[in-house]
Protein backbone atom coordinates (compact mmCIF):
# COMPACT_ATOMS: atom_id res chain seq x y z
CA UNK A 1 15.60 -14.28 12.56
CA UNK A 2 14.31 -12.31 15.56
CA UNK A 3 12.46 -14.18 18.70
CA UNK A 4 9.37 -12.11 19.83
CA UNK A 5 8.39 -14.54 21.93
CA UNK A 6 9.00 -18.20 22.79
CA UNK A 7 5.90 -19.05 20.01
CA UNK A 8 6.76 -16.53 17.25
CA UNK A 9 9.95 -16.43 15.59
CA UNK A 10 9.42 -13.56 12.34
CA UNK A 11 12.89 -13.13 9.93
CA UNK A 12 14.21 -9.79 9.80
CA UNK A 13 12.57 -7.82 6.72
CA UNK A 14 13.61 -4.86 4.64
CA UNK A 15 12.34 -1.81 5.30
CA UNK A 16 11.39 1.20 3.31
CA UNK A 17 10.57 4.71 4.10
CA UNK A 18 7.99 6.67 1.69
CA UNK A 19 6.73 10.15 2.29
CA UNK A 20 3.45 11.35 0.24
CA UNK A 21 2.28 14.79 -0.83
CA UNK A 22 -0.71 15.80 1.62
CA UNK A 23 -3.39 16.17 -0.88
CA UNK A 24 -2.18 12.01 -1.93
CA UNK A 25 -1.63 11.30 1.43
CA UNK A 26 -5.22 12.34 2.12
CA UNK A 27 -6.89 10.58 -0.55
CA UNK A 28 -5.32 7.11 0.32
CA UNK A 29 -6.64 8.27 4.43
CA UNK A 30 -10.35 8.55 2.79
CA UNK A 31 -9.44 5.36 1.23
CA UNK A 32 -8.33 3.41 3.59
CA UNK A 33 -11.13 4.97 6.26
CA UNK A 34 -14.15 3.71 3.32
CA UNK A 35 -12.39 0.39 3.48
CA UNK A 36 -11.56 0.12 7.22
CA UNK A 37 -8.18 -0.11 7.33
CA UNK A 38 -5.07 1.76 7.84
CA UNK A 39 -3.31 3.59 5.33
CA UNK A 40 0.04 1.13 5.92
CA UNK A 41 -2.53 -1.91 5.47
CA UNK A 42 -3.58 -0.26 2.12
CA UNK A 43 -0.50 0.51 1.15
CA UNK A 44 0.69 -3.23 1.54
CA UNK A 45 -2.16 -5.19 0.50
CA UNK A 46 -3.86 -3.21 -2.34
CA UNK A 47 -1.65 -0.77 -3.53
CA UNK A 48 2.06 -2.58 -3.63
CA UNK A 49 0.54 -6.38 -4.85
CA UNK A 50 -1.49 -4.53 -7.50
CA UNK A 51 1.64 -2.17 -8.87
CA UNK A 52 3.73 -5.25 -9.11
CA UNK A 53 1.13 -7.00 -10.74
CA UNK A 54 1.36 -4.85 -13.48
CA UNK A 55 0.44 -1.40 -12.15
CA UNK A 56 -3.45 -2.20 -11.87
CA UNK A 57 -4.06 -4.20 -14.97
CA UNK A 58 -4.19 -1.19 -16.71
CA UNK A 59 -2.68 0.11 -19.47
CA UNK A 60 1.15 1.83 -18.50
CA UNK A 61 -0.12 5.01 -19.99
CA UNK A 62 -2.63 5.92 -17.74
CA UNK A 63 -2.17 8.54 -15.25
CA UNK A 64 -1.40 8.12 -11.53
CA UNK A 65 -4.71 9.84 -10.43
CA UNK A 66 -6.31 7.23 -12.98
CA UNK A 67 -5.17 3.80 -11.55
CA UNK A 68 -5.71 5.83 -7.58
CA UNK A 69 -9.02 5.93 -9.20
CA UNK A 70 -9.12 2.22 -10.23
CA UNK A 71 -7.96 1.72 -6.45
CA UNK A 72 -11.59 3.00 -4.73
């Protein structure tokens, strides 16, 4: 556990590194920006909770640009 101050005490979490194409990385800005977040905040409370959820509720066949669809 890590001390960040004498009233918050947060355990150490993994960490991951992704990079995104532009034209993605883009589309999740406009995204995010419609929504008024960050793209890290969408990332980790839409995107990652819904793919582990079973990638959007949809079927496994759709395409990628169809479930970043389902995302807006």
């Amino acid at each position: 556990m890590t001390l960040i101050s004498r009233e918050t005490v947060v355990s150490i979490l993994p960490k991951f590194m992704q990079t995104l194409d532009d034209v993605i990385y883009r589309e999740l800005e406009k995204i995010a920006k419609r929504r008024g977040i960050t793209i890290q905040e969408l990332i980790r409370a839409v995107i990652v909770p819904e793919w582990i959820n079973g990638h959007n509720g949809g079927d496994a066949r759709d395409s990628p640009a169809t479930k970043l669809n389902n995302w807006r």
